[in-house]
C-alpha atoms as a PDB file:
ATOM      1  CA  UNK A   1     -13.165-192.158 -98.605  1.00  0.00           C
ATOM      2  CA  UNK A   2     -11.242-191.764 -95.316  1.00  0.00           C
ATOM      3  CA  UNK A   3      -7.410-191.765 -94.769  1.00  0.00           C
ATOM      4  CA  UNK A   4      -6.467-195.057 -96.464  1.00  0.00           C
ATOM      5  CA  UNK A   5      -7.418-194.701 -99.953  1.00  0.00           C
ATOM      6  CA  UNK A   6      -7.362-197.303-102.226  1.00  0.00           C
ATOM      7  CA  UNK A   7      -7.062-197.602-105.828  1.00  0.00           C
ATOM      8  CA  UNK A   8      -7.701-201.052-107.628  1.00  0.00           C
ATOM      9  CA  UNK A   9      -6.998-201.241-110.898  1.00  0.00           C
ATOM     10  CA  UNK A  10      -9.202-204.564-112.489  1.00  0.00           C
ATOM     11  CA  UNK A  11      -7.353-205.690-116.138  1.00  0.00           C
ATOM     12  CA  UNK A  12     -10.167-206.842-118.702  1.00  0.00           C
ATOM     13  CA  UNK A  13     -10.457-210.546-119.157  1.00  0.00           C
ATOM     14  CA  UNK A  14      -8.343-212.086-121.691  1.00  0.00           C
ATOM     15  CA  UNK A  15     -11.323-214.895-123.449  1.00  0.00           C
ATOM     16  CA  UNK A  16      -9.792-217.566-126.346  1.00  0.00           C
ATOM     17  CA  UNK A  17     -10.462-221.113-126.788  1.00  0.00           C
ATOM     18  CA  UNK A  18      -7.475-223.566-126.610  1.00  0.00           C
ATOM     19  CA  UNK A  19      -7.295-227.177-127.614  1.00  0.00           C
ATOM     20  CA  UNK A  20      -9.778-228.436-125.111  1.00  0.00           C
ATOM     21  CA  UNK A  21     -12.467-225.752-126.326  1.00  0.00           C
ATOM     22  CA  UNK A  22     -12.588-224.249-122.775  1.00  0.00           C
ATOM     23  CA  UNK A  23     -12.736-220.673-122.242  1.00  0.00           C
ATOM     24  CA  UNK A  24      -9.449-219.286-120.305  1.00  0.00           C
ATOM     25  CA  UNK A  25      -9.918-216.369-118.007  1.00  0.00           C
ATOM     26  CA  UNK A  26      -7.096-214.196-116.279  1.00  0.00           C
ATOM     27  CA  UNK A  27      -8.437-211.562-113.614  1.00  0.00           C
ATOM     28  CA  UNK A  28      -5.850-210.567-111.183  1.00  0.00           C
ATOM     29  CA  UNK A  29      -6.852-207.175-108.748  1.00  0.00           C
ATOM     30  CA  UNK A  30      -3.701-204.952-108.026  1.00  0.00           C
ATOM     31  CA  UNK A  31      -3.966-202.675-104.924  1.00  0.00           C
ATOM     32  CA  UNK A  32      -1.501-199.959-104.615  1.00  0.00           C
ATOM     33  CA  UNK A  33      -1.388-198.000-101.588  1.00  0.00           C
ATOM     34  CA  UNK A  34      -1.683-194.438-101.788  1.00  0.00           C
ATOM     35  CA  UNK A  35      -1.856-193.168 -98.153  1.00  0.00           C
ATOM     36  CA  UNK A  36       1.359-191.452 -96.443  1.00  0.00           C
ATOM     37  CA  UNK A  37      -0.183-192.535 -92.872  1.00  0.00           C
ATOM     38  CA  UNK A  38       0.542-195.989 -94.140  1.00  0.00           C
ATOM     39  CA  UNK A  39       4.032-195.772 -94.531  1.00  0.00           C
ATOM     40  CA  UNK A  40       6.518-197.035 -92.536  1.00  0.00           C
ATOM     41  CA  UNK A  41       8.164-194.723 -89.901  1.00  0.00           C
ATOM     42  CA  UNK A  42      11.401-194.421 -91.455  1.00  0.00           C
ATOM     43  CA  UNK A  43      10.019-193.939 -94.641  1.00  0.00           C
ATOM     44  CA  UNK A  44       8.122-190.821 -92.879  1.00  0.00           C
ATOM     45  CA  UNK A  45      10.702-189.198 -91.770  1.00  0.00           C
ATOM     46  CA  UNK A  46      13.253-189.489 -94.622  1.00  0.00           C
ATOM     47  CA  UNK A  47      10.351-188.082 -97.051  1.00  0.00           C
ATOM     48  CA  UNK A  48      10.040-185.313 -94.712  1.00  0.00           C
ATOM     49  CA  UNK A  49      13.440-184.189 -94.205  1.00  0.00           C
ATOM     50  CA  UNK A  50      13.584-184.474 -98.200  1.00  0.00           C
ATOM     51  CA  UNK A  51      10.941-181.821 -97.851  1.00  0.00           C
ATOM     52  CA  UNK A  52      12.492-179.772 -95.352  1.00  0.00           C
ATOM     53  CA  UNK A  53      15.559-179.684 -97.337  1.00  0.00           C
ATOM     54  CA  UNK A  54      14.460-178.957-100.635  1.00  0.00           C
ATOM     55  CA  UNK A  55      12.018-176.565 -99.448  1.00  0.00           C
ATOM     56  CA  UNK A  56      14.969-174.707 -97.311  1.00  0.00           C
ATOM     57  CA  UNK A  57      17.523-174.885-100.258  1.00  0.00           C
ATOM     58  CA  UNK A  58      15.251-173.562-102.769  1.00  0.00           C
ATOM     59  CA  UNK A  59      14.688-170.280-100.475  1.00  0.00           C
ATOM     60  CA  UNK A  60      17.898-169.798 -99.701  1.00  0.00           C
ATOM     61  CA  UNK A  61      18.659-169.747-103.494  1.00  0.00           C
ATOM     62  CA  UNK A  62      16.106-167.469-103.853  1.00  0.00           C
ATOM     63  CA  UNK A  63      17.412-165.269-101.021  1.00  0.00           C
ATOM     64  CA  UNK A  64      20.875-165.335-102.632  1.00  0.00           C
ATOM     65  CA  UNK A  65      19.431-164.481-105.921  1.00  0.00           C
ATOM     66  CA  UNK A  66      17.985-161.535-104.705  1.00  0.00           C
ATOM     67  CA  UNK A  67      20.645-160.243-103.020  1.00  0.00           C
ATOM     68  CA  UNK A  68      22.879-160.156-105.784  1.00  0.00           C
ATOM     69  CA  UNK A  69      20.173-158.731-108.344  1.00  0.00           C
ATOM     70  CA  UNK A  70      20.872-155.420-109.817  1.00  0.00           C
ATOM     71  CA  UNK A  71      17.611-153.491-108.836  1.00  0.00           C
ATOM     72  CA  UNK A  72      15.682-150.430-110.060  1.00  0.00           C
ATOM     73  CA  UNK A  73      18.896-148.965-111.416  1.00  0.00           C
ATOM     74  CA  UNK A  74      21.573-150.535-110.232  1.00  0.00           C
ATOM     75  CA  UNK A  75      24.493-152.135-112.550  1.00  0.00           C
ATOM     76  CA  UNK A  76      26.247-155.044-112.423  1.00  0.00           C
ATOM     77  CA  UNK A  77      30.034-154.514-113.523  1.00  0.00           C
ATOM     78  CA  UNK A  78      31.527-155.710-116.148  1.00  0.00           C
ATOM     79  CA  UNK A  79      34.166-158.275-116.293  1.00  0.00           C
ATOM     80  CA  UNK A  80      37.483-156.509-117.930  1.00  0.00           C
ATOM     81  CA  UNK A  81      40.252-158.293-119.008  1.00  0.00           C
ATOM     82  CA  UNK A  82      42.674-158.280-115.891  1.00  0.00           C
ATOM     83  CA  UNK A  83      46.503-159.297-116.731  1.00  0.00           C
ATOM     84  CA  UNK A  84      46.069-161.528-113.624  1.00  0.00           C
ATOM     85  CA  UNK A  85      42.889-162.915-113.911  1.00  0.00           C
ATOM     86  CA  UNK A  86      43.933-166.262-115.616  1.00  0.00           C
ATOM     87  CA  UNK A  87      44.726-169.199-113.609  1.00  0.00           C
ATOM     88  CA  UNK A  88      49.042-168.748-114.153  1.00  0.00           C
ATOM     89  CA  UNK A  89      49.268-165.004-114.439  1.00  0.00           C
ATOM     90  CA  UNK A  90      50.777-163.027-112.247  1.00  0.00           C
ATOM     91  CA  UNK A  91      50.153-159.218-111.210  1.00  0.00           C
ATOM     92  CA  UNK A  92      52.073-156.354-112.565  1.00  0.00           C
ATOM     93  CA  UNK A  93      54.585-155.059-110.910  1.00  0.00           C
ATOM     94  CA  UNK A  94      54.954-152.044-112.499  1.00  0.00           C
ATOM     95  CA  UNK A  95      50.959-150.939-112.082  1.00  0.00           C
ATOM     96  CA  UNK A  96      51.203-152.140-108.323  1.00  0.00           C
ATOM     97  CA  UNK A  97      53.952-149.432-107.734  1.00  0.00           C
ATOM     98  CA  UNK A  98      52.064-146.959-109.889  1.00  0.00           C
ATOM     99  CA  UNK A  99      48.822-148.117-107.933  1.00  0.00           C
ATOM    100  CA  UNK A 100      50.244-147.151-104.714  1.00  0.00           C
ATOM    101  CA  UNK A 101      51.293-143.754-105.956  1.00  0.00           C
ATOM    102  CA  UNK A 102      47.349-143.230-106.888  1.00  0.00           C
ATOM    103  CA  UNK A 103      46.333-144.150-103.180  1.00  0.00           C
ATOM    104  CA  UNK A 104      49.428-141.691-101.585  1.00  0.00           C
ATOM    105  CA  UNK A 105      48.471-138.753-104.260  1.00  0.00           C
ATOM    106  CA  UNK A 106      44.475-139.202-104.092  1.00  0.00           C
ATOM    107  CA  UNK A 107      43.058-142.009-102.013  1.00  0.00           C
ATOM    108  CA  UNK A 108      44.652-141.276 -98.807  1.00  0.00           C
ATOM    109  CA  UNK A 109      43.762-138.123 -98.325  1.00  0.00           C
ATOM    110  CA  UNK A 110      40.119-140.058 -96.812  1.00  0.00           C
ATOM    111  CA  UNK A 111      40.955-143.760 -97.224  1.00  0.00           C
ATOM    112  CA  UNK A 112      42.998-145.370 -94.654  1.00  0.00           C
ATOM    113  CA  UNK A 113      44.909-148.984 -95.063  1.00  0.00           C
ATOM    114  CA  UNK A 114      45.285-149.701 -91.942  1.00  0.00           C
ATOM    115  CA  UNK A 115      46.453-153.116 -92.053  1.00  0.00           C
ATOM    116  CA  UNK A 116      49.374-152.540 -94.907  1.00  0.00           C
ATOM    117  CA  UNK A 117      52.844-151.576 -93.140  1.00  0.00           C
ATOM    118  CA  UNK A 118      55.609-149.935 -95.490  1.00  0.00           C
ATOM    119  CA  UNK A 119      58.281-153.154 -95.541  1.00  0.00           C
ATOM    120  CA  UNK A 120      55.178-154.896 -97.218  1.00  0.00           C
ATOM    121  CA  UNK A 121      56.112-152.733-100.374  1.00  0.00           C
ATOM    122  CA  UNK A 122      59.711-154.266-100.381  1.00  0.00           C
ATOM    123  CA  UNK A 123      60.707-156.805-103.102  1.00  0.00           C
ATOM    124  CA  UNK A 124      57.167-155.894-104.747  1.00  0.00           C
ATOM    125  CA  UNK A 125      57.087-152.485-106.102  1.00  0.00           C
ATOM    126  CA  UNK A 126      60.052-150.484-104.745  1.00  0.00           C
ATOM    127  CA  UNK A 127      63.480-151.119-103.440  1.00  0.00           C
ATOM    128  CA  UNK A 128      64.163-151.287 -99.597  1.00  0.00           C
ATOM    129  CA  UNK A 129      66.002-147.738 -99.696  1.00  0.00           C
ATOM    130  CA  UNK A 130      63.162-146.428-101.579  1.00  0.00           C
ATOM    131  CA  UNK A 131      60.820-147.797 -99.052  1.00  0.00           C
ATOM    132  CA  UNK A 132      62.844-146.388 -96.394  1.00  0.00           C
ATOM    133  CA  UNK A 133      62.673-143.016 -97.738  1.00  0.00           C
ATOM    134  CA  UNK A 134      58.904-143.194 -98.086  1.00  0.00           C
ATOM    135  CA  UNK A 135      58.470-143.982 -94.504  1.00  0.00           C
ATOM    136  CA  UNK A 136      60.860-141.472 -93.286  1.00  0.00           C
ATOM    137  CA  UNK A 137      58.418-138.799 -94.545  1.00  0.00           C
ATOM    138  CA  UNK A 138      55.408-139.875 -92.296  1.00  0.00           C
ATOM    139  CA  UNK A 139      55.480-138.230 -88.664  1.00  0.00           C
ATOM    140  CA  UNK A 140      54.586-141.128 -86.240  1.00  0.00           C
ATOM    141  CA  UNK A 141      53.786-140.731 -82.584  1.00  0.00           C
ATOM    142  CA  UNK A 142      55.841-142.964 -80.420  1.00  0.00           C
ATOM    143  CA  UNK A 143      56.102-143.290 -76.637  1.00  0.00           C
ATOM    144  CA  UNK A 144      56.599-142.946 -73.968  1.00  0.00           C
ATOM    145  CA  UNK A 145      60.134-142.023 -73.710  1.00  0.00           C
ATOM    146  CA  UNK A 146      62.107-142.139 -70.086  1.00  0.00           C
ATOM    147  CA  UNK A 147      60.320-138.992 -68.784  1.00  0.00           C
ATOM    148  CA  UNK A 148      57.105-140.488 -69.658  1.00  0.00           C
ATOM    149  CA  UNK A 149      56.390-138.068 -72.438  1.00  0.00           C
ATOM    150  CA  UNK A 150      55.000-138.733 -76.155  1.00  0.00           C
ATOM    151  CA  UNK A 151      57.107-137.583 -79.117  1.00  0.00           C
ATOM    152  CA  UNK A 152      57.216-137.998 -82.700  1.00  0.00           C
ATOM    153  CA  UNK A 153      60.202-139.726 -84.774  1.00  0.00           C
ATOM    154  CA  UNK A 154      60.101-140.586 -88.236  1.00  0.00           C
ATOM    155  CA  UNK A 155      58.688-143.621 -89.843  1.00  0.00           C
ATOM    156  CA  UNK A 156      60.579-147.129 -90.474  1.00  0.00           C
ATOM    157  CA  UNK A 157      59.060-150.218 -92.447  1.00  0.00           C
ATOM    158  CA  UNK A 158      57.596-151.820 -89.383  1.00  0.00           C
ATOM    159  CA  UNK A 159      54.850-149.257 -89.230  1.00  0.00           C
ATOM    160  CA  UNK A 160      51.696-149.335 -90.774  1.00  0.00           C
ATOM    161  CA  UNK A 161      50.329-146.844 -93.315  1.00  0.00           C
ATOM    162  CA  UNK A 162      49.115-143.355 -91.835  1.00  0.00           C
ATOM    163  CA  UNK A 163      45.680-142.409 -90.991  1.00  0.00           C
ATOM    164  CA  UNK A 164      44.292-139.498 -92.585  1.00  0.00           C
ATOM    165  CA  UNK A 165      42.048-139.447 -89.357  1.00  0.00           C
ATOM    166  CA  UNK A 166      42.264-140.242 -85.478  1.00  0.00           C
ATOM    167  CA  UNK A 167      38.892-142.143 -84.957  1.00  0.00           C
ATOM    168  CA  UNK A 168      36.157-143.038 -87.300  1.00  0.00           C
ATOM    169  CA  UNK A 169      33.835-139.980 -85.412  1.00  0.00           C
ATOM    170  CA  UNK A 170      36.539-137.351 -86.724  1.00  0.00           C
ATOM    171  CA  UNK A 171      36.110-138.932 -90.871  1.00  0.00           C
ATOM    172  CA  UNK A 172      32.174-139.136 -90.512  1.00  0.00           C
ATOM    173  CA  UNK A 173      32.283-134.933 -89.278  1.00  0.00           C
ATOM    174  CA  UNK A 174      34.808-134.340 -92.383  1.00  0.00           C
ATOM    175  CA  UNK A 175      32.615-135.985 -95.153  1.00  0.00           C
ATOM    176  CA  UNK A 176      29.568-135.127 -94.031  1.00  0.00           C
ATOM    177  CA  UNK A 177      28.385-138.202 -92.395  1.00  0.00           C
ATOM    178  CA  UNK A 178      29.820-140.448 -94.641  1.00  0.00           C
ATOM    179  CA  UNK A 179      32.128-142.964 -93.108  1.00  0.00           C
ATOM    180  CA  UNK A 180      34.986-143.430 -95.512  1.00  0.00           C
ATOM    181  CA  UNK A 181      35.583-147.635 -95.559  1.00  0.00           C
ATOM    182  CA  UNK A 182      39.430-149.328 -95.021  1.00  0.00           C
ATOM    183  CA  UNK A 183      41.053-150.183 -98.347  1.00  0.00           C
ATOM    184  CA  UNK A 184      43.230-152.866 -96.977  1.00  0.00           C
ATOM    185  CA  UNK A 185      40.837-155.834 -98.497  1.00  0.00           C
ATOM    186  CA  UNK A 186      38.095-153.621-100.121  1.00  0.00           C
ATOM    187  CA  UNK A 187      38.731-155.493-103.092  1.00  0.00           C
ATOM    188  CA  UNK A 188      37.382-158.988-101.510  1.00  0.00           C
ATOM    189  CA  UNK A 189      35.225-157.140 -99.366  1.00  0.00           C
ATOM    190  CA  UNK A 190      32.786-156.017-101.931  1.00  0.00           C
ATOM    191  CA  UNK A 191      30.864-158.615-104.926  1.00  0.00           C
ATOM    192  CA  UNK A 192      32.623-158.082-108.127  1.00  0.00           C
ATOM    193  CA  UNK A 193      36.038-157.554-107.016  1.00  0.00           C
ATOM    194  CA  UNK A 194      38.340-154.983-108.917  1.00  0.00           C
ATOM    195  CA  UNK A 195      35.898-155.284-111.730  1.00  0.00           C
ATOM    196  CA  UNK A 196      33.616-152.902-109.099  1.00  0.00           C
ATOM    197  CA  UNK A 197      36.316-150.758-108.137  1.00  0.00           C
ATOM    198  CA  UNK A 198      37.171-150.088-111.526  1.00  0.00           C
ATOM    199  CA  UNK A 199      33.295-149.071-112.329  1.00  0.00           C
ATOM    200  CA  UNK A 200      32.499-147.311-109.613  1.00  0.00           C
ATOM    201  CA  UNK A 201      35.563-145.272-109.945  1.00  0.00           C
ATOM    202  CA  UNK A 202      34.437-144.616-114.015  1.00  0.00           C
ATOM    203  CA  UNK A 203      31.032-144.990-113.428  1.00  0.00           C
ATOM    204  CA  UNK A 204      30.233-140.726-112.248  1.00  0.00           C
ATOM    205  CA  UNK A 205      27.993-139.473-114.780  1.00  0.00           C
ATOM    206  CA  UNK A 206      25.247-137.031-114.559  1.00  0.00           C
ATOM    207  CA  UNK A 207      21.080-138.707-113.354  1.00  0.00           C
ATOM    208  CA  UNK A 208      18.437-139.781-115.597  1.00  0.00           C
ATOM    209  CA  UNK A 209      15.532-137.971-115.908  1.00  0.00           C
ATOM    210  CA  UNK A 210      13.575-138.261-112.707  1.00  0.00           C
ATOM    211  CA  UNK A 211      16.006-138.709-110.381  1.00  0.00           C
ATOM    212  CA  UNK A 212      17.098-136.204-108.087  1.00  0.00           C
ATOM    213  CA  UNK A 213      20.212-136.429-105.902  1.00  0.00           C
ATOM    214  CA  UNK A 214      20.488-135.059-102.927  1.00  0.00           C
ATOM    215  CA  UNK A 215      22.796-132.001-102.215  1.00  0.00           C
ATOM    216  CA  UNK A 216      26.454-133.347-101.397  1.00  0.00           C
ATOM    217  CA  UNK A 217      25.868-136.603-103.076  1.00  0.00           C
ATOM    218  CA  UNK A 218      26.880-137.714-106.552  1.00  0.00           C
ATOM    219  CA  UNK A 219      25.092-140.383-108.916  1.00  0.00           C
ATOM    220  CA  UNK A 220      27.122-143.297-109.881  1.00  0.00           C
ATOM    221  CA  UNK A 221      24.972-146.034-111.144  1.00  0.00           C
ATOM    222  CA  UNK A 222      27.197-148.715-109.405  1.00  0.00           C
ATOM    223  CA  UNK A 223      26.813-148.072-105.979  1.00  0.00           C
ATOM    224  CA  UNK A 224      24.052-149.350-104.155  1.00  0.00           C
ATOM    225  CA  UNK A 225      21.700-146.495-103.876  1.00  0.00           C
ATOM    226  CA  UNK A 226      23.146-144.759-106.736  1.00  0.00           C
ATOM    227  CA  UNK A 227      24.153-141.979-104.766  1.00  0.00           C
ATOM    228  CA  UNK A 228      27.165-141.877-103.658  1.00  0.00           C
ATOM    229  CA  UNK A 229      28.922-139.423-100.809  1.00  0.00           C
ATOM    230  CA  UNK A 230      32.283-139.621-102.328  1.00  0.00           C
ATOM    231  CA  UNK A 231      33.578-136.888-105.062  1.00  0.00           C
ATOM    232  CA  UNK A 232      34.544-138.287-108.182  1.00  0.00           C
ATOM    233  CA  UNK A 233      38.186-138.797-107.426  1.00  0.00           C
ATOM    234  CA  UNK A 234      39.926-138.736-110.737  1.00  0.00           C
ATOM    235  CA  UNK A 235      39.814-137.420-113.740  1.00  0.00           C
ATOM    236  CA  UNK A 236      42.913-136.945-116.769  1.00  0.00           C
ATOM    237  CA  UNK A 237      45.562-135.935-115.647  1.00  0.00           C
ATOM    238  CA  UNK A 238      45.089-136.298-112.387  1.00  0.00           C
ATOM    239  CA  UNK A 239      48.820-136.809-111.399  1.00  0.00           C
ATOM    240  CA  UNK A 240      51.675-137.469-112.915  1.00  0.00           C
ATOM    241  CA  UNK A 241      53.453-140.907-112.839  1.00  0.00           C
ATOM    242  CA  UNK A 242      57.739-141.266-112.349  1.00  0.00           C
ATOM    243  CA  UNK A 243      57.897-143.420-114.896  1.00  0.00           C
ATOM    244  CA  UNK A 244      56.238-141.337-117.647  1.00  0.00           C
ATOM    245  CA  UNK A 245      52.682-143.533-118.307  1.00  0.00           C
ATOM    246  CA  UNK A 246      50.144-141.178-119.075  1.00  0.00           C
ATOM    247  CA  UNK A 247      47.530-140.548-116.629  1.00  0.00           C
ATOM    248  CA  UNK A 248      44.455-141.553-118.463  1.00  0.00           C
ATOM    249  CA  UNK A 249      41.080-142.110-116.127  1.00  0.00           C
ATOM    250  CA  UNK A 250      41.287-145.736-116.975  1.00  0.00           C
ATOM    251  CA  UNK A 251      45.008-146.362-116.436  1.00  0.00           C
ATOM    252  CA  UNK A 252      44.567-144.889-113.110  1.00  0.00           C
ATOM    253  CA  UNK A 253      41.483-146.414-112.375  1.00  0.00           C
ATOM    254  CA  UNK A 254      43.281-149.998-113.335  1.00  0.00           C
ATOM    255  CA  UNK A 255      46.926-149.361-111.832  1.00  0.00           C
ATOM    256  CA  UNK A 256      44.928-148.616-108.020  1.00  0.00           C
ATOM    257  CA  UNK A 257      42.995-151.737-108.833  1.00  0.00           C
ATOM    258  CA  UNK A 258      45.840-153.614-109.624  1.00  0.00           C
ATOM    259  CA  UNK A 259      47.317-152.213-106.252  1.00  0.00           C
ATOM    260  CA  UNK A 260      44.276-152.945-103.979  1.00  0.00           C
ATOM    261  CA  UNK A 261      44.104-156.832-105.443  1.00  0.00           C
ATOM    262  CA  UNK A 262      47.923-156.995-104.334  1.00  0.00           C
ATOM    263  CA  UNK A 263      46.990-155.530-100.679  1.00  0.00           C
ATOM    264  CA  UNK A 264      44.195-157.759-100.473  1.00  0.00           C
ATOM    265  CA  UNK A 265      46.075-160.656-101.582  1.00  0.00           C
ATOM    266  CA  UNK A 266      49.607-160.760-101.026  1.00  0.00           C
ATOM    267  CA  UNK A 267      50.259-163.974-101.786  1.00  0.00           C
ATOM    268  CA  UNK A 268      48.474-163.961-104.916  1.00  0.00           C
ATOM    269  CA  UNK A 269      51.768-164.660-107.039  1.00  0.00           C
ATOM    270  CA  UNK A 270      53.090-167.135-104.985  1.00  0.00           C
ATOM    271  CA  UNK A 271      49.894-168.960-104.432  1.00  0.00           C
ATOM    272  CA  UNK A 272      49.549-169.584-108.220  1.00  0.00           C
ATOM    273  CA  UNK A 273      53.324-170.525-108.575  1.00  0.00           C
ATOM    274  CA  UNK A 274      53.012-172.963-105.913  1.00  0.00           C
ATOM    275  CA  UNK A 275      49.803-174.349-107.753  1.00  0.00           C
ATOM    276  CA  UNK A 276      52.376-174.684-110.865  1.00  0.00           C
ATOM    277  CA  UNK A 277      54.719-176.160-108.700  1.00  0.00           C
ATOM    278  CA  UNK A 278      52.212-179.075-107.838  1.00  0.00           C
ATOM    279  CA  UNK A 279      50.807-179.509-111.169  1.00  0.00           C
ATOM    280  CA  UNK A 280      54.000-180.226-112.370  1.00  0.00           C
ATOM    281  CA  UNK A 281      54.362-182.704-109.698  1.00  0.00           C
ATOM    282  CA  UNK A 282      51.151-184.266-110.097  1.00  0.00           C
ATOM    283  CA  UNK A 283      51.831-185.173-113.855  1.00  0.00           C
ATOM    284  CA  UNK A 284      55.129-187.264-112.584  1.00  0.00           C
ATOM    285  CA  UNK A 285      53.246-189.038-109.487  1.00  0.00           C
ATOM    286  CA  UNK A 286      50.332-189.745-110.290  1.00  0.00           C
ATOM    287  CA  UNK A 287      51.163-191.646-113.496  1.00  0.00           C
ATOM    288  CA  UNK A 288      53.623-193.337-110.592  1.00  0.00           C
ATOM    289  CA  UNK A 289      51.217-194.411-108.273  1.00  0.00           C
ATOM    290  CA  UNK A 290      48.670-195.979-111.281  1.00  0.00           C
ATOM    291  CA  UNK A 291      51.498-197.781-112.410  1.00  0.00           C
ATOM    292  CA  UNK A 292      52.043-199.540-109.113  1.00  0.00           C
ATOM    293  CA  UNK A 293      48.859-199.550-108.156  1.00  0.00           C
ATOM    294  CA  UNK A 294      48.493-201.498-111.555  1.00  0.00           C
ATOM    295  CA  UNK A 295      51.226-203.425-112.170  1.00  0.00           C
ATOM    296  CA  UNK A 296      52.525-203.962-108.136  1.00  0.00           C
ATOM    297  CA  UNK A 297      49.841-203.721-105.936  1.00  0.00           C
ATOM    298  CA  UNK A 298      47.573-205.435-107.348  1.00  0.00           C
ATOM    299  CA  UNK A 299      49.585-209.310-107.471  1.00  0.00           C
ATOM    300  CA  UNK A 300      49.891-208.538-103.482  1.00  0.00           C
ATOM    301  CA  UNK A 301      46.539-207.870-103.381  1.00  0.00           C
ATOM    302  CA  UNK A 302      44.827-210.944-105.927  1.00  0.00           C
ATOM    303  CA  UNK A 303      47.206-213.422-104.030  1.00  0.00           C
ATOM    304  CA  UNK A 304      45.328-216.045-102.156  1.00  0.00           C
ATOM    305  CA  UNK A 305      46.109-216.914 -98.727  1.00  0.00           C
ATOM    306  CA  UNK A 306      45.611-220.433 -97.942  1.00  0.00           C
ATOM    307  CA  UNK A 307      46.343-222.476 -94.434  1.00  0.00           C
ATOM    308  CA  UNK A 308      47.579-225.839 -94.430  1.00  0.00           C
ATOM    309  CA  UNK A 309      47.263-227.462 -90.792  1.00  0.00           C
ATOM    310  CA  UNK A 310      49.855-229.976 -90.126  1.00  0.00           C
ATOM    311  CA  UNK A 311      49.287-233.413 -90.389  1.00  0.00           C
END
């Protein structure tokens, strides 16, 4: 009893008879320390910040587990099958440019990209002229001129894509409250990536029994909540693309995708060709280096040194 407790541990006596006829005995008492008082102090404190640090990582885990857990009824997206998603593919072209006419016909009507400027769409999906003819059609305010008055000019590629409203107070009073978010990085902005873009945007179907949605909001099992202030936004047919594609949900649902991974990351492309780029090189240096590491190095390093003093 007390703090220090003990524990002894007594073997059982060996008994034979050797040459002499004696009787051999070998009793030995072991005492093994069981007490944390009796430790030493360093031995204290690293067993308690072991503590402290499992106990702390374990709840954060926990935390982060929960956080991510689809709830009541709540999905998870899929994962699709994304033409860029492997490790050397690159995005398409061709659904970017169809991507952005999605957001110009339908998304940016409430969605604004604020931080996306028309010469960013040069070299990617359209043509400089083309570009400049897109941005000629958007009315920007400018100012002031020499009379110190405002006035309106048409756009160039140095400016950034329109607002569909002045301040966030003037979108919450058109959708009813609802503050629609910036699609410049919405993409990395939200767990799941396209892969949740491209759900939610599929995902509007009608609410199990028992639930009842509010007036002015729509079910989507994706969104947290489930309910939703946002209309579906497309549909078949909503639009027509220039270069013929039919307008299936899906394919519009994937080319915007494909378009908002592009804003988000416009470097994506060249990021993974540089990556090439130093594979490549890895495969002819590093072999290099092991060989005179190996082969080089290694006699100027195993070479002994010795002084001779004069005699």
């Amino acid at each position: 009893k007390g703090k220090n407790c003990k524990m002894v541990v007594r073997p059982a006596i060996m008994t034979g008879r050797g040459a002499g006829g004696g009787r051999a005995e070998d009793a030995e008492i072991f005492t093994a320390s069981m007490s944390f008082a009796s430790l030493p102090r360093g031995k204290k404190v690293a067993l308690t910040t072991l503590g402290v640090v499992t106990a702390g990582g374990a709840g954060l885990a926990l935390i982060l587990h929960q956080s991510v857990k689809a709830s009541e009824l709540e999905l998870h997206p899929p994962q699709y099958p994304w033409s860029h998603a492997g490790p050397l593919s690159s995005l398409d072209h061709a659904s970017i440019r169809r991507g952005y006419q999605v957001y110009k016909q339908v998304c940016s009507a409430c969605h604004s990209m604020e931080y996306l400027a028309f010469r960013n769409l040069v070299g990617v999906s359209h043509t400089e002229d083309e570009v400049k003819t897109i941005a000629e059609e958007v009315e920007v305010v400018d100012g002031p001129d020499e009379s110190g008055e405002m006035f309106t000019r048409p756009g160039k590629l140095s400016d950034y894509f329109p607002k569909p409203y002045p301040n966030p107070e003037a979108a919450r009073a058109a959708n009813n409250g609802a503050l629609p978010p910036d699609l410049s990085y919405i993409v990395n902005a939200r767990h799941g990536g396209e892969d949740y873009v491209f759900s939610l945007l599929t995902g509007y179907c009608d609410p199990p029994a028992g639930v009842i949605v509010r007036e002015g909001l729509y079910y989507n099992p994706y969104f947290p909540g489930q309910a939703i202030g946002m209309a579906p936004p497309i549909y078949n047919e909503i639009l027509e693309y220039d270069d013929g594609t039919p307008a299936t949900m899906s394919q519009v649902a994937k080319d915007v995708c494909t378009f908002l991974r592009w804003a988000a990351e416009p470097e994506h492309d060249q990021r993974k060709r540089m990556g090439l780029k130093l594979l490549m090189g890895s495969a002819i240096i590093v072999p290099l280096l092991y060989y005179m590491k190996r082969h080089r190095w290694s006699v100027l390093k195993s070479r002994k040194i010795a002084y001779r003093p004069p005699k």
